[in-house]
PDB file of N, CA and C in Angstrom:
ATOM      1  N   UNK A   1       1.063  -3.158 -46.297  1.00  0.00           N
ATOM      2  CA  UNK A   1       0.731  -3.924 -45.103  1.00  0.00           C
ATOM      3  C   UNK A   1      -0.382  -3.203 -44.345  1.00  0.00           C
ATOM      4  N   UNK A   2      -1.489  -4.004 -43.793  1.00  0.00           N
ATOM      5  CA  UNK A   2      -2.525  -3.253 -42.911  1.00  0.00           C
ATOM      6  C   UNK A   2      -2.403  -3.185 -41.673  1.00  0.00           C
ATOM      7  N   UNK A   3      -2.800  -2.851 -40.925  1.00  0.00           N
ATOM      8  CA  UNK A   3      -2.999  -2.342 -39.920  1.00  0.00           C
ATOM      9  C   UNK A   3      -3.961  -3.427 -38.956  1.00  0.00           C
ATOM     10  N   UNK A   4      -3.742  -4.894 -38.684  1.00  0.00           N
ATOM     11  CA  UNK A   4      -4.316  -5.855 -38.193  1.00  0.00           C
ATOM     12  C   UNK A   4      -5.106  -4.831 -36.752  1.00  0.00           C
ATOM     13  N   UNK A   5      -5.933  -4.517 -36.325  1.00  0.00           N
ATOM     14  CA  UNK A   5      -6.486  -4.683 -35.001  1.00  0.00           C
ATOM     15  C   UNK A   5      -6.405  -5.855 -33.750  1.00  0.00           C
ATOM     16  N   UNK A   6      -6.418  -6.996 -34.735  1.00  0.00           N
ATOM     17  CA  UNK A   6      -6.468  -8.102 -33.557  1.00  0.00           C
ATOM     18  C   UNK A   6      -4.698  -8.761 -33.635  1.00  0.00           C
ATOM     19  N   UNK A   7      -3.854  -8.229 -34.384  1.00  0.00           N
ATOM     20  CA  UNK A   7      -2.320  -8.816 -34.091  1.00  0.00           C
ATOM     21  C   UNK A   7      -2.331  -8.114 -33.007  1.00  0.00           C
ATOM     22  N   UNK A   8      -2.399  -9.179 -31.743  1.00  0.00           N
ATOM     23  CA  UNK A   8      -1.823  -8.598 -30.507  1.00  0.00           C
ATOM     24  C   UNK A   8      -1.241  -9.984 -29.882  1.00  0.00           C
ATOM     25  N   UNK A   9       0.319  -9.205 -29.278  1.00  0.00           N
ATOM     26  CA  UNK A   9       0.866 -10.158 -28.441  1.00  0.00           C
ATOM     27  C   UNK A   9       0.729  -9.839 -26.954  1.00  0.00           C
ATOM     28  N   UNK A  10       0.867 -10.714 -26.106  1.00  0.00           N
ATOM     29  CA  UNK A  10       0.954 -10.437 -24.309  1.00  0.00           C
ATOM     30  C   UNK A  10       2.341  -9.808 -23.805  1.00  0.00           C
ATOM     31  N   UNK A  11       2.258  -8.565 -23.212  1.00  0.00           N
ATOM     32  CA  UNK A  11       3.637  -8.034 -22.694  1.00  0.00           C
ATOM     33  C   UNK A  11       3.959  -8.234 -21.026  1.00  0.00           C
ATOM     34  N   UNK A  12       2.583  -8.583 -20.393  1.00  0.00           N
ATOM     35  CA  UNK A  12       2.282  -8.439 -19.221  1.00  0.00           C
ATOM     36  C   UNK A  12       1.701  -9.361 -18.539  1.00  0.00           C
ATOM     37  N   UNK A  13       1.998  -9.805 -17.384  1.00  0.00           N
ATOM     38  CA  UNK A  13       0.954 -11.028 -17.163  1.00  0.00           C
ATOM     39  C   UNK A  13       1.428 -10.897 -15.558  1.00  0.00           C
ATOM     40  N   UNK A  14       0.196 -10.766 -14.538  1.00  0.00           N
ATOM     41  CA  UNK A  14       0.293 -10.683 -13.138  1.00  0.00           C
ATOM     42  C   UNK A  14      -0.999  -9.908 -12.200  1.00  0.00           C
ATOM     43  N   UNK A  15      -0.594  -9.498 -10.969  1.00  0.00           N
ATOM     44  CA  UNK A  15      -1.597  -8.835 -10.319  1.00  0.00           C
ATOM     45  C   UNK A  15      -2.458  -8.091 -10.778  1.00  0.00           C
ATOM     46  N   UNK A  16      -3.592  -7.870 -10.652  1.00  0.00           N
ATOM     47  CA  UNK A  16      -4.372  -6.801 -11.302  1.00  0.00           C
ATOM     48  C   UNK A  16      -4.069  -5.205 -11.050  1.00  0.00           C
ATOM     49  N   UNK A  17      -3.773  -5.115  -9.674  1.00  0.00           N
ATOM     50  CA  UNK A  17      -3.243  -3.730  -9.405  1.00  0.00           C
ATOM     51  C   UNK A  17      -1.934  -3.087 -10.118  1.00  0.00           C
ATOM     52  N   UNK A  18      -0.969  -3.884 -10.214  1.00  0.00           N
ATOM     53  CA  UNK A  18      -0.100  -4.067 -11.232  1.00  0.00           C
ATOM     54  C   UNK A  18      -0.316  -4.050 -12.755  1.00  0.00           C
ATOM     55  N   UNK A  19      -0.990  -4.373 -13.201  1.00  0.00           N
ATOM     56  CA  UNK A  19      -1.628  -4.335 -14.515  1.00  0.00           C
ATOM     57  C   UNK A  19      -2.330  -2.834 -14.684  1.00  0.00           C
ATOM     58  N   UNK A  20      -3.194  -2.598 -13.864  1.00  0.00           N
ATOM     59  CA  UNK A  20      -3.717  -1.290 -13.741  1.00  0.00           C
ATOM     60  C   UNK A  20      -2.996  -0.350 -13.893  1.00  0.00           C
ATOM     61  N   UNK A  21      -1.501  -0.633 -13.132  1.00  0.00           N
ATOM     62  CA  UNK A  21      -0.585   0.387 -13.342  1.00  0.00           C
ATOM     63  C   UNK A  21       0.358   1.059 -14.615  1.00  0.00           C
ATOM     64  N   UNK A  22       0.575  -0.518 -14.954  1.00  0.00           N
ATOM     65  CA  UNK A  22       1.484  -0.518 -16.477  1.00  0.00           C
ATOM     66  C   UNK A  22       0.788   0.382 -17.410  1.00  0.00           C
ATOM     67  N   UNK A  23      -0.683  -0.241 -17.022  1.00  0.00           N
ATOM     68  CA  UNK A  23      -1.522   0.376 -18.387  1.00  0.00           C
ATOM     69  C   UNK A  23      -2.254   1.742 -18.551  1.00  0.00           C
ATOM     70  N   UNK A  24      -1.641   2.415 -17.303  1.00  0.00           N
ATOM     71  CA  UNK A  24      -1.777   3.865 -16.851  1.00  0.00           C
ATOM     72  C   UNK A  24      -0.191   4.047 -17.690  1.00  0.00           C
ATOM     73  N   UNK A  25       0.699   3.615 -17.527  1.00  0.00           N
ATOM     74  CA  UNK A  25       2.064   3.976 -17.932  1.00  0.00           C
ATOM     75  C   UNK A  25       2.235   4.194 -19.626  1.00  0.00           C
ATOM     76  N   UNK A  26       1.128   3.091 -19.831  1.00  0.00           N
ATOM     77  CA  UNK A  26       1.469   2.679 -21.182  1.00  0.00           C
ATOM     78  C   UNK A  26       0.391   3.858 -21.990  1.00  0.00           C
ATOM     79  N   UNK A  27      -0.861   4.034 -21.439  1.00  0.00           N
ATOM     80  CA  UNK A  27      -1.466   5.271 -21.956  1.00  0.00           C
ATOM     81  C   UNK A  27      -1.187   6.567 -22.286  1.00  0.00           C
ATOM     82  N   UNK A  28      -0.237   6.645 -21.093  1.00  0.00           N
ATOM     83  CA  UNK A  28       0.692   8.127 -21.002  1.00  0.00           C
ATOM     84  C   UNK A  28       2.268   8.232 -22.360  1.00  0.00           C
ATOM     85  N   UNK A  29       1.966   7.321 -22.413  1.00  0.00           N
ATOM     86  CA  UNK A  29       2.799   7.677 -23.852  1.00  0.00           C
ATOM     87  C   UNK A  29       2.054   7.049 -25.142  1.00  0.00           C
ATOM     88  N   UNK A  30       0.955   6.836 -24.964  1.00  0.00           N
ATOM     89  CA  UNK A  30       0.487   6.913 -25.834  1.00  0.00           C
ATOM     90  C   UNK A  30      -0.043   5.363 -26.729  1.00  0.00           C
ATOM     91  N   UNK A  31       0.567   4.605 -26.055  1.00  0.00           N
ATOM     92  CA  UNK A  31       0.542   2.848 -26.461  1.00  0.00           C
ATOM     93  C   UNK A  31      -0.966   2.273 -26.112  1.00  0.00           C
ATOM     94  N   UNK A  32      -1.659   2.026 -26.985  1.00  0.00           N
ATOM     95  CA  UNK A  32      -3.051   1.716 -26.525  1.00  0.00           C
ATOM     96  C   UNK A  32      -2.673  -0.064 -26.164  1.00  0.00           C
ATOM     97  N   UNK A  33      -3.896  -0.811 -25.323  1.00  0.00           N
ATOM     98  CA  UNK A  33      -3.683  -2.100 -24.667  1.00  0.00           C
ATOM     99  C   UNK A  33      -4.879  -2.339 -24.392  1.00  0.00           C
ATOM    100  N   UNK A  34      -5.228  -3.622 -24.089  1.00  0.00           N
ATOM    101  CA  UNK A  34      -6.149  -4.244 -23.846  1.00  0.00           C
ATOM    102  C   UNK A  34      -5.672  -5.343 -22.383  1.00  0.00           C
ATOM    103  N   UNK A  35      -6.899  -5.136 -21.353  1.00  0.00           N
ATOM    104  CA  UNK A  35      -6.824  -5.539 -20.200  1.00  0.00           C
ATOM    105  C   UNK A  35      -7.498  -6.706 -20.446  1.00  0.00           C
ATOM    106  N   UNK A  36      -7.192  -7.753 -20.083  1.00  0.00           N
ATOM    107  CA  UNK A  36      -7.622  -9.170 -20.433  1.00  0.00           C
ATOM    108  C   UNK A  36      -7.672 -10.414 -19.370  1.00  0.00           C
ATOM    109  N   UNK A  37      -8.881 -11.193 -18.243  1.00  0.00           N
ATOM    110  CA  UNK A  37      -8.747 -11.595 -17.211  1.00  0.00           C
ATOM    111  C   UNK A  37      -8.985 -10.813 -16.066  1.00  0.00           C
ATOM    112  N   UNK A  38     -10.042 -10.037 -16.363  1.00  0.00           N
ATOM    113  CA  UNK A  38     -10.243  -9.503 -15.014  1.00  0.00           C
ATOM    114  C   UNK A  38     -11.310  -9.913 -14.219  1.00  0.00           C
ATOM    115  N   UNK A  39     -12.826 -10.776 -14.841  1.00  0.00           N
ATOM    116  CA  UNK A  39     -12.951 -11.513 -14.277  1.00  0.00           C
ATOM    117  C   UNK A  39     -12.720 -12.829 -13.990  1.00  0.00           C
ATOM    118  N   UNK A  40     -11.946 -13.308 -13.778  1.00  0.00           N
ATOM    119  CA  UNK A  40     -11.039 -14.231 -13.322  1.00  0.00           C
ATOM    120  C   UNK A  40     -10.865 -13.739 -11.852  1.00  0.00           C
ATOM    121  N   UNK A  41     -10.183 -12.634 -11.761  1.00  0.00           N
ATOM    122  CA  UNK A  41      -9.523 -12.291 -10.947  1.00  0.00           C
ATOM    123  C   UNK A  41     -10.797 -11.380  -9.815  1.00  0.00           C
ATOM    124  N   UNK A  42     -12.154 -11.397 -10.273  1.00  0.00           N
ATOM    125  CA  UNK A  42     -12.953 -11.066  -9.463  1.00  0.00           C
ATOM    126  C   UNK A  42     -13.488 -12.324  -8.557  1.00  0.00           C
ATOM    127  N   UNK A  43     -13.628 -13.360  -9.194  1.00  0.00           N
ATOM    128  CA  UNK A  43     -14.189 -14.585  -8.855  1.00  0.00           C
ATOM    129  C   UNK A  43     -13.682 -15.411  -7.925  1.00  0.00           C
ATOM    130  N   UNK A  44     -12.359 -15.373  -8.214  1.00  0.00           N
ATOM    131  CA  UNK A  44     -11.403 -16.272  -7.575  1.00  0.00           C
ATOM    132  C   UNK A  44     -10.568 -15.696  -6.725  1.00  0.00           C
ATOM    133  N   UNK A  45     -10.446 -14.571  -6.848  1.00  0.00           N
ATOM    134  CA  UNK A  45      -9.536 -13.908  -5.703  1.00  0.00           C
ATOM    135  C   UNK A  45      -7.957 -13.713  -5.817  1.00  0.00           C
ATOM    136  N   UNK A  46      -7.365 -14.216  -5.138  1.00  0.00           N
ATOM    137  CA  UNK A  46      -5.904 -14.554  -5.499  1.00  0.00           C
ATOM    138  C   UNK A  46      -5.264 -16.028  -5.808  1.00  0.00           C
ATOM    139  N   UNK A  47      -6.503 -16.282  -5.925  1.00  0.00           N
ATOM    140  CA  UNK A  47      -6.344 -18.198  -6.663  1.00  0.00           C
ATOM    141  C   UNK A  47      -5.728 -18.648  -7.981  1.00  0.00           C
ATOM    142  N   UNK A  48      -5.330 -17.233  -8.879  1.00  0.00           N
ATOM    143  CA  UNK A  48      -5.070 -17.582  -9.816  1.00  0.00           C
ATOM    144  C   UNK A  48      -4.116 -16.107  -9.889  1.00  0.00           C
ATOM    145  N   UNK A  49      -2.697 -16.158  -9.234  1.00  0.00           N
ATOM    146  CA  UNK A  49      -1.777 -14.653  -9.514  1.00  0.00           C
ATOM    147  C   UNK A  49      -1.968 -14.470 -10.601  1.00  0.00           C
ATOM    148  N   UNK A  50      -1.263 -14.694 -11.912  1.00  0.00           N
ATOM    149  CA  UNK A  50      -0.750 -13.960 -12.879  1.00  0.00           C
ATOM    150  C   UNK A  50      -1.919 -14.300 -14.147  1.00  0.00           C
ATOM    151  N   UNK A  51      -3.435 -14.533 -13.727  1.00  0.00           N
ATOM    152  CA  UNK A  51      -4.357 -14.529 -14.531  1.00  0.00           C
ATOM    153  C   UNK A  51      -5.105 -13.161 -14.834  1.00  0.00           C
ATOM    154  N   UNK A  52      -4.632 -11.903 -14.879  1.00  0.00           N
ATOM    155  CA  UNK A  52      -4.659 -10.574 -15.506  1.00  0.00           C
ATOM    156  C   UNK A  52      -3.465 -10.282 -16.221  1.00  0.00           C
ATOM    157  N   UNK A  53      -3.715 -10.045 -17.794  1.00  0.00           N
ATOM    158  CA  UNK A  53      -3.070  -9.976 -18.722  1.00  0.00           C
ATOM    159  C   UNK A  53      -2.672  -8.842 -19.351  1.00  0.00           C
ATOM    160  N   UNK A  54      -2.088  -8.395 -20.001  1.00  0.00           N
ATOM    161  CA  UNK A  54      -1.849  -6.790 -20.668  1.00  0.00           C
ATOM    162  C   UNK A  54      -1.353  -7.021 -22.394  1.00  0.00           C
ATOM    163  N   UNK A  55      -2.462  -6.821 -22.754  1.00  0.00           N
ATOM    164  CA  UNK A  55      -1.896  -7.300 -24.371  1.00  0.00           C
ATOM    165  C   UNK A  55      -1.952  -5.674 -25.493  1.00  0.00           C
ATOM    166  N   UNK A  56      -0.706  -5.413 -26.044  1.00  0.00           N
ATOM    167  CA  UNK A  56      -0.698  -4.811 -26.787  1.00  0.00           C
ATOM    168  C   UNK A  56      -0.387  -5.193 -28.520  1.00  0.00           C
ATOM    169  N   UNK A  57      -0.593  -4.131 -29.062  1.00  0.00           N
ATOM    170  CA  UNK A  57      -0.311  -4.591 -30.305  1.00  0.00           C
ATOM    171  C   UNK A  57       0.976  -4.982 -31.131  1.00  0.00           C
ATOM    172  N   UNK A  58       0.972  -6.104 -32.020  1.00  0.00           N
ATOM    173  CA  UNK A  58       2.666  -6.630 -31.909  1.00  0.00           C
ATOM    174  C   UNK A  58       3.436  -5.549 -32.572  1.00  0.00           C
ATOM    175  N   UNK A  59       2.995  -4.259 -33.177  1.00  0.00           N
ATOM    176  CA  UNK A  59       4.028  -3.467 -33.582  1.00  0.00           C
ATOM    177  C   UNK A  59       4.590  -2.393 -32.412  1.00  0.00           C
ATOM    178  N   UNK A  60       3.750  -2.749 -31.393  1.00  0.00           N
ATOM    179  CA  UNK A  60       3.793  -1.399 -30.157  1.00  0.00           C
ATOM    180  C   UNK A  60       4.499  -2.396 -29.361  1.00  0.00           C
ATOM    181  N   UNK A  61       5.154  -3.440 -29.683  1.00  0.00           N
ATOM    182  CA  UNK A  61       5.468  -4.634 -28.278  1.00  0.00           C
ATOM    183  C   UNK A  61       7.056  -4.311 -27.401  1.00  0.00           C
ATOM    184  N   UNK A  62       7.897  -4.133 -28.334  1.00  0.00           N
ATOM    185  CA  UNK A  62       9.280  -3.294 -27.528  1.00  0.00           C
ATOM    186  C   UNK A  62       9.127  -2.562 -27.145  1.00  0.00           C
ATOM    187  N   UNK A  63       8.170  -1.113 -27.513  1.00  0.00           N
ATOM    188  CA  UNK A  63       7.875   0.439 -26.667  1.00  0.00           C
ATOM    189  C   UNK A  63       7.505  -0.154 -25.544  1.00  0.00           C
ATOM    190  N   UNK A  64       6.176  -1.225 -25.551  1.00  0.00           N
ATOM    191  CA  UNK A  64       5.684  -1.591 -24.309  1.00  0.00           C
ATOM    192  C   UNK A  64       6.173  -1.946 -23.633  1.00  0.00           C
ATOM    193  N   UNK A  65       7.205  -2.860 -23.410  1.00  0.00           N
ATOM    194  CA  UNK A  65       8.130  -3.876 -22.494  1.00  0.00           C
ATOM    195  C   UNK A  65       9.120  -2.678 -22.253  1.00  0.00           C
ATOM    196  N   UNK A  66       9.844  -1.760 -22.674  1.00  0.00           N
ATOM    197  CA  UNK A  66      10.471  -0.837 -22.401  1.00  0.00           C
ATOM    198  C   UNK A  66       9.743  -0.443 -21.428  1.00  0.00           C
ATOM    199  N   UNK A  67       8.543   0.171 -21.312  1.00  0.00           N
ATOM    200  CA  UNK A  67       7.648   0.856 -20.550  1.00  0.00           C
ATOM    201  C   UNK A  67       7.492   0.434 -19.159  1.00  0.00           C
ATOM    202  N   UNK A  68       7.135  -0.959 -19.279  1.00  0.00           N
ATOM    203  CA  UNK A  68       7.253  -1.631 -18.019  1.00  0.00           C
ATOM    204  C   UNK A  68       7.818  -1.994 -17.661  1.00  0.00           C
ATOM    205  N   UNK A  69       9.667  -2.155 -18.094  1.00  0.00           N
ATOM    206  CA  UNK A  69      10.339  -2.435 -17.881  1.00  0.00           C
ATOM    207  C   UNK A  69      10.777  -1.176 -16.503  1.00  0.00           C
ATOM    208  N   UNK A  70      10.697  -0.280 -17.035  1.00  0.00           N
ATOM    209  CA  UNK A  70      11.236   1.120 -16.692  1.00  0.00           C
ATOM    210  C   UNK A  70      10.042   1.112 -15.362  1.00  0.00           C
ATOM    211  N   UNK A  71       9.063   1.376 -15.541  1.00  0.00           N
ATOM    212  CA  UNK A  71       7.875   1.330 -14.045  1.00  0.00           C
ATOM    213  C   UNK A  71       7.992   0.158 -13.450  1.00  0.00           C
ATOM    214  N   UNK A  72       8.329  -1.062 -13.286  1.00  0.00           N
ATOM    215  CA  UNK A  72       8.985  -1.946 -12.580  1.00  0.00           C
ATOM    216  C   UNK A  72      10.279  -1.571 -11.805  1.00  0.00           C
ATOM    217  N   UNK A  73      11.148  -1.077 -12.617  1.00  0.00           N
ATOM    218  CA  UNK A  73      12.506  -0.401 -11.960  1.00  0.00           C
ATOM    219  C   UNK A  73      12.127   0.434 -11.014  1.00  0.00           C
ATOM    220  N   UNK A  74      11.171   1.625 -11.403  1.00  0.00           N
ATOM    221  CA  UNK A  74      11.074   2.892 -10.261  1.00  0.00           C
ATOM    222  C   UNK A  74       9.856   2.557  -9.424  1.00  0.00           C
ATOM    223  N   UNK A  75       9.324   1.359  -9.470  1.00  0.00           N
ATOM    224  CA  UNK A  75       8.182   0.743  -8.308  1.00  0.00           C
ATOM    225  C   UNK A  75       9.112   0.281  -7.142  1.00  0.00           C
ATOM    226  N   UNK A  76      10.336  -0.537  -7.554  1.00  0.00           N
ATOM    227  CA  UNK A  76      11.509  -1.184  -6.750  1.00  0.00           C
ATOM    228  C   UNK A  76      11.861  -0.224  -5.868  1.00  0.00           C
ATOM    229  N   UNK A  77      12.315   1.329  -6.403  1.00  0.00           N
ATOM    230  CA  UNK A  77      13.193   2.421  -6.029  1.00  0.00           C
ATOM    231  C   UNK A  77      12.624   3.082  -4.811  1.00  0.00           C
ATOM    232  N   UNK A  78      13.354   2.992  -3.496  1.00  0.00           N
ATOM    233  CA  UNK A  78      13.095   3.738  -2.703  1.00  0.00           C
ATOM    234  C   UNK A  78      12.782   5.473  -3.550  1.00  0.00           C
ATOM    235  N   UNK A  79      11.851   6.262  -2.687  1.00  0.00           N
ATOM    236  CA  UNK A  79      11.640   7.605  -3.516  1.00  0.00           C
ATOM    237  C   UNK A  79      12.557   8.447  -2.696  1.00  0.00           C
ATOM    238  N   UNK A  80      13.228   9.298  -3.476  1.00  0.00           N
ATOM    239  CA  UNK A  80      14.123  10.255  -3.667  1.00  0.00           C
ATOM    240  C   UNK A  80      13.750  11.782  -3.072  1.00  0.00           C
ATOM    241  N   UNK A  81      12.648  11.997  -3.014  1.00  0.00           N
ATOM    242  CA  UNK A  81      12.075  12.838  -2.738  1.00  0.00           C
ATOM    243  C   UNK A  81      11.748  13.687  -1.414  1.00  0.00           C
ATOM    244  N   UNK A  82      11.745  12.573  -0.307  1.00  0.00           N
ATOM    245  CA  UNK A  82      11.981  13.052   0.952  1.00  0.00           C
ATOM    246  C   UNK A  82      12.908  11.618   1.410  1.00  0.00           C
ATOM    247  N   UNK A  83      13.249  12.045   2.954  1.00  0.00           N
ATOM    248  CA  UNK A  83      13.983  10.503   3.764  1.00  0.00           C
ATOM    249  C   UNK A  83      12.839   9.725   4.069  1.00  0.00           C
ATOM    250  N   UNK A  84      12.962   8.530   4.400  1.00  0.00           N
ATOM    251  CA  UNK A  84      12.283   7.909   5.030  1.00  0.00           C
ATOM    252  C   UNK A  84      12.464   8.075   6.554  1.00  0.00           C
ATOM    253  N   UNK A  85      10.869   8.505   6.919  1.00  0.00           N
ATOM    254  CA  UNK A  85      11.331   8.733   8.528  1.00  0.00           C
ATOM    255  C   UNK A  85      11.167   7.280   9.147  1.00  0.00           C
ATOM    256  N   UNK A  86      11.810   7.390  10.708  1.00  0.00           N
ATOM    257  CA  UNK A  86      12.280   6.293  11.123  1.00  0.00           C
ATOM    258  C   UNK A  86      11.621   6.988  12.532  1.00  0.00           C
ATOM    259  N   UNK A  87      10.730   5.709  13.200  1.00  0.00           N
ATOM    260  CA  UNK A  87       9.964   5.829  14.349  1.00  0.00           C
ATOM    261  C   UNK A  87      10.341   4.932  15.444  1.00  0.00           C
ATOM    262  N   UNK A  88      11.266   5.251  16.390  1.00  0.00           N
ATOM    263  CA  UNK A  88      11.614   4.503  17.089  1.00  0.00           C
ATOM    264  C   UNK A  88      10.571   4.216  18.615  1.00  0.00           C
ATOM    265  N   UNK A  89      11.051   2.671  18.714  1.00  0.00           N
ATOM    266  CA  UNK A  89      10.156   2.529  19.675  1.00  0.00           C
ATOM    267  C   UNK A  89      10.609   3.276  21.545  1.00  0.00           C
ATOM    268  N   UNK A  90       9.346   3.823  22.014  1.00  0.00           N
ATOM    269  CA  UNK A  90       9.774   4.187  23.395  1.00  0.00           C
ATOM    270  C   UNK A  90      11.034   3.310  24.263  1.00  0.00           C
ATOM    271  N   UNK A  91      11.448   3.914  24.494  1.00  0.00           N
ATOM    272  CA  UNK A  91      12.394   3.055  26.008  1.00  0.00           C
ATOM    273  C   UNK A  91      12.371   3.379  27.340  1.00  0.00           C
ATOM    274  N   UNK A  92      12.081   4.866  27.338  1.00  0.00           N
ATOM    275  CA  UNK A  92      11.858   5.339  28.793  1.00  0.00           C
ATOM    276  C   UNK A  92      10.369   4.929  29.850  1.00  0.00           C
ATOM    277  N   UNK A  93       9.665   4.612  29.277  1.00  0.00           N
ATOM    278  CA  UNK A  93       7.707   4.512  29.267  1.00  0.00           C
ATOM    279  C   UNK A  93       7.913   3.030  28.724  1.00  0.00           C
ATOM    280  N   UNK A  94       7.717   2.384  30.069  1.00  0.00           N
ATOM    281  CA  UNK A  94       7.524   0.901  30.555  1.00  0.00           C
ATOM    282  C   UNK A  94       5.768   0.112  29.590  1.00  0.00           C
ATOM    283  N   UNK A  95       6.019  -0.786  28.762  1.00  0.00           N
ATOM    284  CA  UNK A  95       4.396  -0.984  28.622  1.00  0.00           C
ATOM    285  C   UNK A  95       3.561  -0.879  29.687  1.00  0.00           C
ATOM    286  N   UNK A  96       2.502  -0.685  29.129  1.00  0.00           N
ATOM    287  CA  UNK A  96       1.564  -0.700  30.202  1.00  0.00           C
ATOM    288  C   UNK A  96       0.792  -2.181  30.769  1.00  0.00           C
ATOM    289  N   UNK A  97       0.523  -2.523  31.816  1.00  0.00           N
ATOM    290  CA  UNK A  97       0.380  -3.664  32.161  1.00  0.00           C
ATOM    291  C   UNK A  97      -1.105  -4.237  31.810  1.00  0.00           C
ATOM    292  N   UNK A  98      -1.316  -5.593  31.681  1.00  0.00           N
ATOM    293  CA  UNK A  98      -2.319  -5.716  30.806  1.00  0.00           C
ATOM    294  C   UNK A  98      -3.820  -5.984  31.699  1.00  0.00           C
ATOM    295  N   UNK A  99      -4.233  -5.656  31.176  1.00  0.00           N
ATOM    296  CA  UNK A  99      -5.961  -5.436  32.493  1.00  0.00           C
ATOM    297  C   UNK A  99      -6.397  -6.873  33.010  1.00  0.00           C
ATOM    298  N   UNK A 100      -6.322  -6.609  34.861  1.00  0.00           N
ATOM    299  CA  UNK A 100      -6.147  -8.284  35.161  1.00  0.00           C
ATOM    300  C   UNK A 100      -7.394  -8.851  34.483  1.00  0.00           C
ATOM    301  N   UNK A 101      -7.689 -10.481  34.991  1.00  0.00           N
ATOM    302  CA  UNK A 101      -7.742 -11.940  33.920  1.00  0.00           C
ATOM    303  C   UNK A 101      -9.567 -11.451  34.090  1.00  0.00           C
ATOM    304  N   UNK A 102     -10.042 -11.203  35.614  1.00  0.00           N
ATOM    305  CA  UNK A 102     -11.401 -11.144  36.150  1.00  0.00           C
ATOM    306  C   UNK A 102     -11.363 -10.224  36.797  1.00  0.00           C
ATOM    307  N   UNK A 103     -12.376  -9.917  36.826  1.00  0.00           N
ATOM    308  CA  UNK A 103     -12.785  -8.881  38.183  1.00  0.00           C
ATOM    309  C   UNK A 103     -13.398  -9.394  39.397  1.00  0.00           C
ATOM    310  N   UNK A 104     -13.347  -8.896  40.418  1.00  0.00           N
ATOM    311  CA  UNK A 104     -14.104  -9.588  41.612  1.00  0.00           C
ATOM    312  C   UNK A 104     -15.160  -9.138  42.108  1.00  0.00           C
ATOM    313  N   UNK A 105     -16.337  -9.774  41.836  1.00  0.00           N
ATOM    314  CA  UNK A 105     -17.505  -9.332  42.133  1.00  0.00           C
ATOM    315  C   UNK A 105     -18.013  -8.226  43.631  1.00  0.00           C
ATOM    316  N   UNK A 106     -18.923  -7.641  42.638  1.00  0.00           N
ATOM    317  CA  UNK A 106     -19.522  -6.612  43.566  1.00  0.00           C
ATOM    318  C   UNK A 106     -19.899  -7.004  44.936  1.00  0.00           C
ATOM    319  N   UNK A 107     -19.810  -7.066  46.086  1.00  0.00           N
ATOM    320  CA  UNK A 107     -20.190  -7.296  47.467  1.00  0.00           C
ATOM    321  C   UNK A 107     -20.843  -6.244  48.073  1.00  0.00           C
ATOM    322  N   UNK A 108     -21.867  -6.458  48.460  1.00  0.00           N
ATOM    323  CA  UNK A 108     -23.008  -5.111  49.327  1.00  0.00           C
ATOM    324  C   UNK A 108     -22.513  -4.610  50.321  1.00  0.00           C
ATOM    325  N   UNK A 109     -22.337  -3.578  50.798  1.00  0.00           N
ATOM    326  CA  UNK A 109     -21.630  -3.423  52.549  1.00  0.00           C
ATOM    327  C   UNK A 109     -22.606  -3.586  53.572  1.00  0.00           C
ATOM    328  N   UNK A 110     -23.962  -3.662  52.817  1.00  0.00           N
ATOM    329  CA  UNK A 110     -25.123  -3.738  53.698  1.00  0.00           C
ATOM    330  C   UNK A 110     -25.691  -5.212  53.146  1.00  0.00           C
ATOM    331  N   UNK A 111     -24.847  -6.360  53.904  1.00  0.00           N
ATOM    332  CA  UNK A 111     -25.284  -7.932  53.204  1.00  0.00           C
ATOM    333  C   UNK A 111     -27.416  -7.234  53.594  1.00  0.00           C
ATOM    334  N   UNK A 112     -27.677  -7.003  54.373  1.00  0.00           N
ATOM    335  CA  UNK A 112     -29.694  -7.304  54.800  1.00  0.00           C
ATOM    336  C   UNK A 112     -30.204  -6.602  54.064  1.00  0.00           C
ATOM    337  N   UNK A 113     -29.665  -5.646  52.773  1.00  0.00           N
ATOM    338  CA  UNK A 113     -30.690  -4.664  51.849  1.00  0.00           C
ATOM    339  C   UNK A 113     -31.041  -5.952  50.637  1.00  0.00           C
TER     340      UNK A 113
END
């Protein structure tokens, strides 16, 4: 059996920043991929979500979906690493009041200059 180059199936399909990510994930172990729809996604903006694609090769296709399966999970996961700090709002320190609507014009003290 050979070694097709172009047998590739789609494992991925969504945001581009997201895609960017998988396929940082998927490099790091070693799974090569092809990014597919990215201009699409320059042109149109967010007019078209899940028109950036992630296609790997169909013998690499369970490692892959494992892969992103797993960086989907720990994207979800609050991080472990420190707490999340928590910023509460003042209560003692009144807002401050908001700068009146007009001002009232300048008046001369000397109306004859």
């Amino acid at each position: 059996m050979t070694h097709d180059p172009n047998d590739v199936v789609r494992v991925y399909a969504g945001p581009a920043l997201m895609v960017r990510g998988h396929r940082a994930a998927l490099a790091e172990v070693g799974i090569t991929c092809r990014v597919v729809g990215t201009e699409l996604s320059g042109s149109f903006g967010s007019a078209l979500p899940a028109s950036v694609e992630l296609w790997v090769h169909r013998s690499n296709k369970t490692a892959a979906e494992g892969v992103i399966a797993r960086e989907s999970r720990s994207a979800n996961e609050p991080t472990r690493d420190r707490p999340r700090q928590h910023f509460p709002h003042p209560i003692d320190d009144p807002k401050p009041a908001p700068p009146p609507h007009r001002r009232e014009p300048y008046v001369s003290p000397d109306p004859g200059a």
